[in-house]
C-alpha atoms as a PDB file:
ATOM      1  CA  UNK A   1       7.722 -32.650 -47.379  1.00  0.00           C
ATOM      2  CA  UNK A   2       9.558 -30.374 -44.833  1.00  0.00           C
ATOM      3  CA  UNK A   3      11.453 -27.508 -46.244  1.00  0.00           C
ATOM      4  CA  UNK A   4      12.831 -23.773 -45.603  1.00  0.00           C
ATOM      5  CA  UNK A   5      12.528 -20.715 -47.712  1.00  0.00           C
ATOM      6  CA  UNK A   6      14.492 -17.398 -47.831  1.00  0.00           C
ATOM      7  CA  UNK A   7      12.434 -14.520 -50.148  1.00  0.00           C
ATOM      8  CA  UNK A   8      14.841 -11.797 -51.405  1.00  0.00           C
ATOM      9  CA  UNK A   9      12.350  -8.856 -53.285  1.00  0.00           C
ATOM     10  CA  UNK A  10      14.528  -7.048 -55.507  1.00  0.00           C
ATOM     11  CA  UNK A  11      16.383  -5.074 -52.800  1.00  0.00           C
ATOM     12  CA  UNK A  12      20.225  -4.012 -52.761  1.00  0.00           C
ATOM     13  CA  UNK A  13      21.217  -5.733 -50.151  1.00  0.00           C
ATOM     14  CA  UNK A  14      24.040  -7.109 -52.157  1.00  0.00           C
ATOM     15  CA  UNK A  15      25.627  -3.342 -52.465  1.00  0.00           C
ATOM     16  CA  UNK A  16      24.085  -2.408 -48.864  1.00  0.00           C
ATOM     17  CA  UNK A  17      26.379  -5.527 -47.170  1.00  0.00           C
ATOM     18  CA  UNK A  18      28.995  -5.192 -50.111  1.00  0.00           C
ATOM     19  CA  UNK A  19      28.364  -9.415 -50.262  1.00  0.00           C
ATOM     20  CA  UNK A  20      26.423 -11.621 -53.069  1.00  0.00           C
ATOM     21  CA  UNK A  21      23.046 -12.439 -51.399  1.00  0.00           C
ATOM     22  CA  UNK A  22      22.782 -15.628 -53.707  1.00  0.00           C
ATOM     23  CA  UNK A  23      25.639 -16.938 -52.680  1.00  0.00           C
ATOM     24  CA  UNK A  24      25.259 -16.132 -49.499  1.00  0.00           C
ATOM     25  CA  UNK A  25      21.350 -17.665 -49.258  1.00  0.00           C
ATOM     26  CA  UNK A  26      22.370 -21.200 -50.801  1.00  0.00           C
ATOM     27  CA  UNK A  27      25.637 -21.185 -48.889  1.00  0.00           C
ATOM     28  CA  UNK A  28      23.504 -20.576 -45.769  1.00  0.00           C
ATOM     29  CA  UNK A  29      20.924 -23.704 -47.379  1.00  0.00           C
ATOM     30  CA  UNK A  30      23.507 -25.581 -47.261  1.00  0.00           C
ATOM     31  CA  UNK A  31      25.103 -25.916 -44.157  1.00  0.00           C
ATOM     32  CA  UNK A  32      20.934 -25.567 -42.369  1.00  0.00           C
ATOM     33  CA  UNK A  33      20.192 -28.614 -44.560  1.00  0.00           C
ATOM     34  CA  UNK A  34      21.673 -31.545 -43.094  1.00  0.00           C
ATOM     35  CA  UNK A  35      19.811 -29.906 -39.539  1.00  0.00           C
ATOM     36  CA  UNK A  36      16.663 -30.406 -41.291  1.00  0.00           C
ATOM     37  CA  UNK A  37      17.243 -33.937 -42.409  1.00  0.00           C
ATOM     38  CA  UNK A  38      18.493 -35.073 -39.266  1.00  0.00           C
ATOM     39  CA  UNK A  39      15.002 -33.544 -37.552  1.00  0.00           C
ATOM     40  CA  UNK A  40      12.783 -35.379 -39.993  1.00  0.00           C
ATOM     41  CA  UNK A  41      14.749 -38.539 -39.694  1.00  0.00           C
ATOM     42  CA  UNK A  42      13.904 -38.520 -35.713  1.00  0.00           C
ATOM     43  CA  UNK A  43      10.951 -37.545 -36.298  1.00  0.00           C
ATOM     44  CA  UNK A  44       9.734 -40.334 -38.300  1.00  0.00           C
ATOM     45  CA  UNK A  45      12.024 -42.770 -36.363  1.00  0.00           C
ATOM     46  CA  UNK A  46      10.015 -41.311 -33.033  1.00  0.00           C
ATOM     47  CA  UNK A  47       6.653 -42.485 -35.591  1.00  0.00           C
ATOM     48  CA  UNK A  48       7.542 -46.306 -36.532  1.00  0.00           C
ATOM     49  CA  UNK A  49       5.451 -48.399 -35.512  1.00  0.00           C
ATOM     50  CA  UNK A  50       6.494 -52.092 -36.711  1.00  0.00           C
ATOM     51  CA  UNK A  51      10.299 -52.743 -38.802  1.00  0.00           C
ATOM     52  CA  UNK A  52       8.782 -52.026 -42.455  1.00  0.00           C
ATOM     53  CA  UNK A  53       8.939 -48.140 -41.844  1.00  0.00           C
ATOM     54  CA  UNK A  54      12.606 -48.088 -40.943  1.00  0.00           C
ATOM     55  CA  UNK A  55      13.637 -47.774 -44.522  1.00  0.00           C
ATOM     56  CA  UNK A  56      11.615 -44.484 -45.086  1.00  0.00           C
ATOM     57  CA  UNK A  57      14.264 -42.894 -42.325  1.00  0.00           C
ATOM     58  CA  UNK A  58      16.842 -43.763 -44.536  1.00  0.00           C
ATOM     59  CA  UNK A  59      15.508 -42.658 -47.505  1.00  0.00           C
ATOM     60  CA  UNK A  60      14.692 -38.976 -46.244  1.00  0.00           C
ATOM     61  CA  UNK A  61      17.081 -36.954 -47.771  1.00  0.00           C
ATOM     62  CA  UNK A  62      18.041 -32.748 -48.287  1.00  0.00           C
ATOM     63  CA  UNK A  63      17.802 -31.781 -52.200  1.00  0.00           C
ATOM     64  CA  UNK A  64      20.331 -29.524 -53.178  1.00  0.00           C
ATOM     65  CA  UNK A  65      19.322 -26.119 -52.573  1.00  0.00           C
ATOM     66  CA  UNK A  66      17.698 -23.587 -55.119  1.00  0.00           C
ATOM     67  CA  UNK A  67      16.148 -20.911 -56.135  1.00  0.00           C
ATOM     68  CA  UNK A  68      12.438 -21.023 -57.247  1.00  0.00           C
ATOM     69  CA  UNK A  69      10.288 -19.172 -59.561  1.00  0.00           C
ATOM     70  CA  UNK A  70       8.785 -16.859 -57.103  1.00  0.00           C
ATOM     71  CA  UNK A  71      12.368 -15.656 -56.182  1.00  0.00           C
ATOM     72  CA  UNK A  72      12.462 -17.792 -52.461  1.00  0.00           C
ATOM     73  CA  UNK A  73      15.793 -19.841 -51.964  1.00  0.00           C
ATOM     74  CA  UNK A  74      14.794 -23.288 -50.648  1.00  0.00           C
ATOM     75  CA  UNK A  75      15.689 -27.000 -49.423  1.00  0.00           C
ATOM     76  CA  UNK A  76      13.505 -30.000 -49.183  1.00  0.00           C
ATOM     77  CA  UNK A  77      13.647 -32.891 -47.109  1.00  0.00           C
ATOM     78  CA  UNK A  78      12.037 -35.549 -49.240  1.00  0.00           C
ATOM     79  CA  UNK A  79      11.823 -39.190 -49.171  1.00  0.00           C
ATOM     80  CA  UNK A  80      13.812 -40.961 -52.025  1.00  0.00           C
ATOM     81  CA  UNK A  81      13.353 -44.411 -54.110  1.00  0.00           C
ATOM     82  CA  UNK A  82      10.878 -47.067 -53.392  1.00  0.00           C
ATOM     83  CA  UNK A  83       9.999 -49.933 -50.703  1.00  0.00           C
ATOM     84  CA  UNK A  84      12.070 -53.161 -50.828  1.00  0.00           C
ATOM     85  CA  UNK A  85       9.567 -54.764 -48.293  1.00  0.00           C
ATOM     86  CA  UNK A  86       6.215 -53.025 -49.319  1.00  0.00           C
ATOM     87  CA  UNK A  87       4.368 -53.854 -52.306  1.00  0.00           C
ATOM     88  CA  UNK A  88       0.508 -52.226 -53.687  1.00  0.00           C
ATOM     89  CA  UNK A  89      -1.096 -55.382 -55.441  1.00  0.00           C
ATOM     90  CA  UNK A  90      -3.362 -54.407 -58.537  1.00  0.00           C
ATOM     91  CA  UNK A  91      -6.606 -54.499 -58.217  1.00  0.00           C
ATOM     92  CA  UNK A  92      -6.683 -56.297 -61.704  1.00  0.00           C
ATOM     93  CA  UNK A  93      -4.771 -59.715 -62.775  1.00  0.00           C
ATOM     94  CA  UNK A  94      -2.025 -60.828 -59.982  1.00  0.00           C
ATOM     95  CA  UNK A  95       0.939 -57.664 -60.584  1.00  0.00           C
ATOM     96  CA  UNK A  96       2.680 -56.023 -57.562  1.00  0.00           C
ATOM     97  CA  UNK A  97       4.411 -52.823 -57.564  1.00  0.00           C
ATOM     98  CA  UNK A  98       6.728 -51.372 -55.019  1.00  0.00           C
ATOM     99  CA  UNK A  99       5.748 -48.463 -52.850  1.00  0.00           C
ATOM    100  CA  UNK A 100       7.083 -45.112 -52.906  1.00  0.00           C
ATOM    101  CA  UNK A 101       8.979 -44.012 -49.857  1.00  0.00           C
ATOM    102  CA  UNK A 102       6.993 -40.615 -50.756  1.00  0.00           C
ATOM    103  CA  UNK A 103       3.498 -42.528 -50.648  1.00  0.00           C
ATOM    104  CA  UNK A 104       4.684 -44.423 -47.352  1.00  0.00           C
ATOM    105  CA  UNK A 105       5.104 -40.789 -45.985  1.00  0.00           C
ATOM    106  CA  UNK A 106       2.002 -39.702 -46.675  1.00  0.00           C
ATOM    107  CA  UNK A 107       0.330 -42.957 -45.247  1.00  0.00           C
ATOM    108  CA  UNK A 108       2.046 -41.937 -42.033  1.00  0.00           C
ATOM    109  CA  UNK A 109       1.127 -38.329 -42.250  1.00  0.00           C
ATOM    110  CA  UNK A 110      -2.504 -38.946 -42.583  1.00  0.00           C
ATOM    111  CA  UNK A 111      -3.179 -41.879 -42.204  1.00  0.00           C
ATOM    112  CA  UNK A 112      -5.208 -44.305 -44.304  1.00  0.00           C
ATOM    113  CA  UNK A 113      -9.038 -44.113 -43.875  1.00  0.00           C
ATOM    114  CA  UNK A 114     -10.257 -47.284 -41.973  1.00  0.00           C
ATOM    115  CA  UNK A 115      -6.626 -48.963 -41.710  1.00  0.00           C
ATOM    116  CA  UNK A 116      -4.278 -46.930 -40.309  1.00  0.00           C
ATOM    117  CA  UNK A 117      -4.384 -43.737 -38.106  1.00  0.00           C
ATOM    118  CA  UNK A 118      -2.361 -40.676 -38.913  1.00  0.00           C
ATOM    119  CA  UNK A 119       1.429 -40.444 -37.472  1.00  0.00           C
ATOM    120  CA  UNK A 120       1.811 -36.930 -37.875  1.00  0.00           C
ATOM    121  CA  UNK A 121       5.500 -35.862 -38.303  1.00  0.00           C
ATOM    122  CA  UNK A 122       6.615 -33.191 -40.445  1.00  0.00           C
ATOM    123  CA  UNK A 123       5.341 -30.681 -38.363  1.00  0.00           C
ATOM    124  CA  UNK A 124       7.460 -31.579 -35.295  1.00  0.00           C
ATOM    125  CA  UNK A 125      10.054 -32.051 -37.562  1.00  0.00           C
ATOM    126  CA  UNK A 126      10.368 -28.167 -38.617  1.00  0.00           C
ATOM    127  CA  UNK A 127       9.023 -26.950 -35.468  1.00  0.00           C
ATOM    128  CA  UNK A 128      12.154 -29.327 -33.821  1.00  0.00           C
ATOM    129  CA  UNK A 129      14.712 -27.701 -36.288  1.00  0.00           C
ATOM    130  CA  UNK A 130      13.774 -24.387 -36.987  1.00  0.00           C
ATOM    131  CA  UNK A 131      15.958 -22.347 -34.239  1.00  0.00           C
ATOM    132  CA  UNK A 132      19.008 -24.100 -35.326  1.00  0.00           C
ATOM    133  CA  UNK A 133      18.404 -23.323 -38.664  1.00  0.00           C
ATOM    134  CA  UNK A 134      17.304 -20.208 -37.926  1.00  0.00           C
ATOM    135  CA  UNK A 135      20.623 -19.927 -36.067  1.00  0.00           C
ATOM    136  CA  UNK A 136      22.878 -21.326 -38.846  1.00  0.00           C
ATOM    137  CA  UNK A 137      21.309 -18.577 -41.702  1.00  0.00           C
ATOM    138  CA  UNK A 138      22.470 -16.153 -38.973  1.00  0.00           C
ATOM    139  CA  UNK A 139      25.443 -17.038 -38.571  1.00  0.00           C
ATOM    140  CA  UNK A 140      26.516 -17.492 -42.038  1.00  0.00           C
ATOM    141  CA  UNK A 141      24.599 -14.070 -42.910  1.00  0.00           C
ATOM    142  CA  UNK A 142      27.304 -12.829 -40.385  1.00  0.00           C
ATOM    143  CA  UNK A 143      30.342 -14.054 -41.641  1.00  0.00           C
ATOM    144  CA  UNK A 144      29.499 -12.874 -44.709  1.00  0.00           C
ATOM    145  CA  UNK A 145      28.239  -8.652 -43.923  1.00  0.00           C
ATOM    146  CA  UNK A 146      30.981  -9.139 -41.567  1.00  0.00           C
ATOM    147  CA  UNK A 147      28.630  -8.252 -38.641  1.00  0.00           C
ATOM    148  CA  UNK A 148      28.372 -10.519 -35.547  1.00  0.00           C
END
């Protein structure tokens, strides 16, 4: 879904700012997080269409942020749990099965072929939030080299 990355290559900007650059990245995460939810929940609220889609605002949420295998700190906005109102029926024998709120998020993204046209969101979701983000990672970047 939506998400930020910081990359740190193996500089020394921990002895160049006399700070701890992990700390400082996830601290910085963090606080630009809730931002980021808060943009995709609009978003997606600007994108419902009929009352069944007003449980996949609620279920967007921030994971906690980390640090991944390519060395980037990040934090994703995902959608959480399953439907309580939408259920896929099986093709075979009379068995429903809730919906992801992930799989309703896609539908909406792009749209299902023949039933549904695309509701694009993410995009104007990190386009909406990423100066205040942007903003925050400075910020806390300052407070912590001590420049600003």
């Amino acid at each position: 879904m939506a998400g930020f990355e910081i990359y740190s290559e193996k500089t020394d900007l921990d002895e160049l700012f006399d700070m701890d650059f992990e700390e400082m990245a996830m601290e910085a995460l963090q606080e630009a997080a809730p931002i980021l939810e808060e943009s995709v929940k609009s978003a997606v609220r600007a994108s419902i269409q009929h009352e069944g889609d007003s449980e996949l605002v609620k279920s967007m949420k921030a994971n906690k942020p980390k640090r991944a295998k390519n060395g980037a700190y990040i934090v994703n906005v995902t959608p959480k749990g399953y439907s309580k109102i939408k259920t896929y029926h099986a093709k075979k024998g009379n068995r429903k099965y809730p919906v992801s709120n992930a799989l309703k998020a896609i539908w909406k993204e792009y749209g299902i072929a023949g039933r549904q046209p695309p509701s694009p969101f993410l995009a104007k979701a990190t386009n909406d939030a990423k100066n205040d983000v942007l903003n925050t990672i400075q910020r806390k970047f300052d407070e912590k080299a001590g420049g600003g």
